[in-house]
C-alpha atoms as a PDB file:
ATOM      1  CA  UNK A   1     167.162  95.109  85.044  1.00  0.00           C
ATOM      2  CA  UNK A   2     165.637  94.094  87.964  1.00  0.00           C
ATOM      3  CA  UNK A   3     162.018  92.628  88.196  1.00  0.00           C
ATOM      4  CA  UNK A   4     160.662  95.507  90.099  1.00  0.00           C
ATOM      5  CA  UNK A   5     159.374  98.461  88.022  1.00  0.00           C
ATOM      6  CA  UNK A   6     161.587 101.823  88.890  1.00  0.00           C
ATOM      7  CA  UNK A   7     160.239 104.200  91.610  1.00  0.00           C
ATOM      8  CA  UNK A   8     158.474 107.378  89.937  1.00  0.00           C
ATOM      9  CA  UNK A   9     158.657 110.455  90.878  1.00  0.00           C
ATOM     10  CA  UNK A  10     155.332 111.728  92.736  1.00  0.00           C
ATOM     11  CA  UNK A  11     155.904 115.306  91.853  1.00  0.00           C
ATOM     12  CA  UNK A  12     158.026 115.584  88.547  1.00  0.00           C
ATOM     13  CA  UNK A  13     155.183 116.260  86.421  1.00  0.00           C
ATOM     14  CA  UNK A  14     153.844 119.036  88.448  1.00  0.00           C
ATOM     15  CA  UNK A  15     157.516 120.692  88.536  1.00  0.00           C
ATOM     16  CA  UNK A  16     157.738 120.081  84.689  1.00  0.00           C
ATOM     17  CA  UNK A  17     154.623 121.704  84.217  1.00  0.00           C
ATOM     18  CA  UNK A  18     155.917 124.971  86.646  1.00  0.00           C
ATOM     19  CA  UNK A  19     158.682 125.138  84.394  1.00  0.00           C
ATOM     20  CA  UNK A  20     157.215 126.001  81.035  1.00  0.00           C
ATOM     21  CA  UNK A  21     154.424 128.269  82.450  1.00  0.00           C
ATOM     22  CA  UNK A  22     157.683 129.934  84.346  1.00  0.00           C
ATOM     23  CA  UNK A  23     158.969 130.383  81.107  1.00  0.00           C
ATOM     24  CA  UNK A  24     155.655 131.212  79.329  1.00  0.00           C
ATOM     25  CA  UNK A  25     156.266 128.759  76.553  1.00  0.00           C
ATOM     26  CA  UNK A  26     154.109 126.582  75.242  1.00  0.00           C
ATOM     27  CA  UNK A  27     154.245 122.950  74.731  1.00  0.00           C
ATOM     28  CA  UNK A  28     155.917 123.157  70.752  1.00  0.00           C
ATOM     29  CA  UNK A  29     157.955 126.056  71.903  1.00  0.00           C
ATOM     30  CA  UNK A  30     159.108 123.853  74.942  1.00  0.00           C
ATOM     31  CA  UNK A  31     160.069 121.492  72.519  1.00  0.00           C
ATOM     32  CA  UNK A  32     161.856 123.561  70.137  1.00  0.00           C
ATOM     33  CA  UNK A  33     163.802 124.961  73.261  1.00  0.00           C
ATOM     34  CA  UNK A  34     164.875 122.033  74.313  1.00  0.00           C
ATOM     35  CA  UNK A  35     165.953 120.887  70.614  1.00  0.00           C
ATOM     36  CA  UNK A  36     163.882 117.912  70.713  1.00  0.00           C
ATOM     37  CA  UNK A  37     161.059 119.053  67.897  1.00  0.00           C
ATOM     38  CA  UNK A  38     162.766 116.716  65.719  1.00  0.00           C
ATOM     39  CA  UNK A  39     162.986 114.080  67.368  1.00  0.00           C
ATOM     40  CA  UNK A  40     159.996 113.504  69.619  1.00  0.00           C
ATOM     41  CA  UNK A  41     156.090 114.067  68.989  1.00  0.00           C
ATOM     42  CA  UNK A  42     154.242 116.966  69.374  1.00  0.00           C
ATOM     43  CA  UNK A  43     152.361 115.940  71.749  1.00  0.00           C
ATOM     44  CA  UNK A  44     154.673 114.233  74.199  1.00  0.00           C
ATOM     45  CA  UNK A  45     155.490 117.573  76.314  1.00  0.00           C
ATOM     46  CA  UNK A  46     151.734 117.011  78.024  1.00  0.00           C
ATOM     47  CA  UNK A  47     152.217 113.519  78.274  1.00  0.00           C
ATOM     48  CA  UNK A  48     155.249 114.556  80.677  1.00  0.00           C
ATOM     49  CA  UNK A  49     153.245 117.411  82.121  1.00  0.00           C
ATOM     50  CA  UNK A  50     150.320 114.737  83.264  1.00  0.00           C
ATOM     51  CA  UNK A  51     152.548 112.347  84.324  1.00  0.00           C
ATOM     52  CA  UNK A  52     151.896 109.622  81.677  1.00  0.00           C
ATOM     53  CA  UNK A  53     155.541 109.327  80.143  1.00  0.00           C
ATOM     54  CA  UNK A  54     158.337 109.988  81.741  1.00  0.00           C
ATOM     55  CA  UNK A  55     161.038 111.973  79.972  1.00  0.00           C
ATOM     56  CA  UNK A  56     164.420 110.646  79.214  1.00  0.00           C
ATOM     57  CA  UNK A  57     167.396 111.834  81.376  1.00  0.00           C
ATOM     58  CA  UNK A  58     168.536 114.965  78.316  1.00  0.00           C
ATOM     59  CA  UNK A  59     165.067 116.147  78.392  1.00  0.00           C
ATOM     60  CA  UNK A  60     164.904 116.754  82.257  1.00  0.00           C
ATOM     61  CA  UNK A  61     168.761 117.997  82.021  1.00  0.00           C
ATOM     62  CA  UNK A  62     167.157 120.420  79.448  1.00  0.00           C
ATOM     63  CA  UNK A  63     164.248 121.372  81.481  1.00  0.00           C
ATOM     64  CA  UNK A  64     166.691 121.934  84.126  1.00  0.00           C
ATOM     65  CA  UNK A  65     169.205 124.225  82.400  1.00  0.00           C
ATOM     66  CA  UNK A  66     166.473 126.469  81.178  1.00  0.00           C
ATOM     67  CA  UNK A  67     164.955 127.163  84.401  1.00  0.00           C
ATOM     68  CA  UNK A  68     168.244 127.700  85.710  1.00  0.00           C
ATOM     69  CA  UNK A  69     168.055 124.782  88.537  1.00  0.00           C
ATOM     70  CA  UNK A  70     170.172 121.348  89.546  1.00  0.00           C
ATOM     71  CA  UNK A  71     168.171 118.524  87.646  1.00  0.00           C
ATOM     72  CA  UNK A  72     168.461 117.497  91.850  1.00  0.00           C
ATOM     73  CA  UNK A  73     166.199 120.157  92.296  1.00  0.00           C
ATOM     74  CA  UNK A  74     163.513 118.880  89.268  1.00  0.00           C
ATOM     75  CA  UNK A  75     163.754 115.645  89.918  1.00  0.00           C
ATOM     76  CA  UNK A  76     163.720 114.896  93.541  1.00  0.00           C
ATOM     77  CA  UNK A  77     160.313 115.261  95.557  1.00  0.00           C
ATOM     78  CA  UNK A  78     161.320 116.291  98.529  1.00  0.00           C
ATOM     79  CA  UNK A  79     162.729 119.706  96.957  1.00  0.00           C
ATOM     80  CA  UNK A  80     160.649 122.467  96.257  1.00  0.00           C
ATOM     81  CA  UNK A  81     161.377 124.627  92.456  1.00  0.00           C
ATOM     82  CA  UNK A  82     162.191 128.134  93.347  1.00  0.00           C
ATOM     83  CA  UNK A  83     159.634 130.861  93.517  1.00  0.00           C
ATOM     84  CA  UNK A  84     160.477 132.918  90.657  1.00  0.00           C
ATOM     85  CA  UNK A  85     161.965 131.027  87.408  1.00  0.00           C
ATOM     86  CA  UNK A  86     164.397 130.980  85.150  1.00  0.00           C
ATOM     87  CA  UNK A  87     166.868 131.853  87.900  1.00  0.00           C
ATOM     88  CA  UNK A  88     170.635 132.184  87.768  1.00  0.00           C
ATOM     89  CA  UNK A  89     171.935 128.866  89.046  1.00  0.00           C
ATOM     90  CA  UNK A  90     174.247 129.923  92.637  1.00  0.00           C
ATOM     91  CA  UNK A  91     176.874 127.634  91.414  1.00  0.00           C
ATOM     92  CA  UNK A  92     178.917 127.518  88.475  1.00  0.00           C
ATOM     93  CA  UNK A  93     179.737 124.565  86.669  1.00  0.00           C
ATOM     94  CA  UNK A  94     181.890 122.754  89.019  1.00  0.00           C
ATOM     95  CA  UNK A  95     185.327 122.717  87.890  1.00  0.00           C
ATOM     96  CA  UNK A  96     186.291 119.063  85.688  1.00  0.00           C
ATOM     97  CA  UNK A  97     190.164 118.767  85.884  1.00  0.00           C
ATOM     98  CA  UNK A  98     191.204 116.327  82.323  1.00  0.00           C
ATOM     99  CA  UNK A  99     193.540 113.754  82.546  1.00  0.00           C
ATOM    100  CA  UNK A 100     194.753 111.613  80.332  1.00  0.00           C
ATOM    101  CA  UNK A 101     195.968 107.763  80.334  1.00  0.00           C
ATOM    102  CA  UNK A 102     199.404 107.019  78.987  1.00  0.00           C
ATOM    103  CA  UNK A 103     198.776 104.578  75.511  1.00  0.00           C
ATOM    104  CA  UNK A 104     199.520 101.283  76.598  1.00  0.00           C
ATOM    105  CA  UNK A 105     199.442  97.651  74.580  1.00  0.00           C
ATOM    106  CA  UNK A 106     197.608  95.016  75.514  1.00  0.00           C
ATOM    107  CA  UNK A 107     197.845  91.847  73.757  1.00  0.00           C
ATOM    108  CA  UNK A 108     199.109  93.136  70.832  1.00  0.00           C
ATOM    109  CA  UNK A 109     196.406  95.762  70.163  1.00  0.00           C
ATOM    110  CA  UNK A 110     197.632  99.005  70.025  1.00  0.00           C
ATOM    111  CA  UNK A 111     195.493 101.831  71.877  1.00  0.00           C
ATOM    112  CA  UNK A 112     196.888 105.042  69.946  1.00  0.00           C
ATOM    113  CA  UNK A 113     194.705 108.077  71.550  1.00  0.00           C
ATOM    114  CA  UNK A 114     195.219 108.081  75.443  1.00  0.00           C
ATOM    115  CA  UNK A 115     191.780 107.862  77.308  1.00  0.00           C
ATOM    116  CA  UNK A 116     190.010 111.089  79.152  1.00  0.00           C
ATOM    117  CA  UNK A 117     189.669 110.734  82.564  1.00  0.00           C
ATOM    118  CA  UNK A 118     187.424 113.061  83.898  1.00  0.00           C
ATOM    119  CA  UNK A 119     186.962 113.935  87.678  1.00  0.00           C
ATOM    120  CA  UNK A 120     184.893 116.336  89.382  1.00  0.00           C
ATOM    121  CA  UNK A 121     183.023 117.016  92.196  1.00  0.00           C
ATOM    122  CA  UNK A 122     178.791 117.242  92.937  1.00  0.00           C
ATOM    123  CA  UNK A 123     177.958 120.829  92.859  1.00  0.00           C
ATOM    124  CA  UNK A 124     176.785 122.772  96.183  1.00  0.00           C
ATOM    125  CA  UNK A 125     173.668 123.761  96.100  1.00  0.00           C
END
């Protein structure tokens, strides 16, 4: 970690906020959607609507999928949320092509499942 604190996003909040009023959900049924009501205080949704927390990467991944949008599109300030949400994302998931590693020995420790490799591309948006 560096000594600098990270950059934060000027306009996430706002965008959050856009999202759940698109989706006419309040803040407990936002978190129920995004299958966090276990797991994170009741509360928290307006502390990432005001811009005092900021949510952890599967929360905006989540926000993302249910308005239908690249997390690009949430998370970067220079790109506006489309007028009318949830909206069918253009792209599809891009396509992941699975390859696996041959099991190899290395110092006498036997690997005995072959890694995943997994390659793919950055969607087009």
């Amino acid at each position: 970690m560096g000594k600098n604190p990270r950059r934060k996003q000027q306009r996430l909040a706002e965008k959050l906020l856009q999202v759940r009023l698109a989706l006419g959900l309040s803040q407990n049924e936002m978190l129920r959607q995004l299958g966090a009501e276990e797991s994170l205080q009741r509360g928290i949704i307006s502390n990432y609507e005001m811009g005092e927390r900021e949510p952890p990467l599967y929360i905006l991944l989540g926000y993302a999928r249910l308005a239908g949008v690249c997390l690009e599109r949430l998370v970067d300030d220079d790109l506006n949320l489309p007028d009318e949400l949830p909206r069918r994302p253009k792209h599809k998931a891009w396509p992941t092509f699975v390859t696996t590693l041959p099991t190899f020995q290395t110092n006498a420790t036997y690997i005995t499942e072959p890694a995943p490799i997994i390659y793919g591309g950055a969607p087009d948006n």
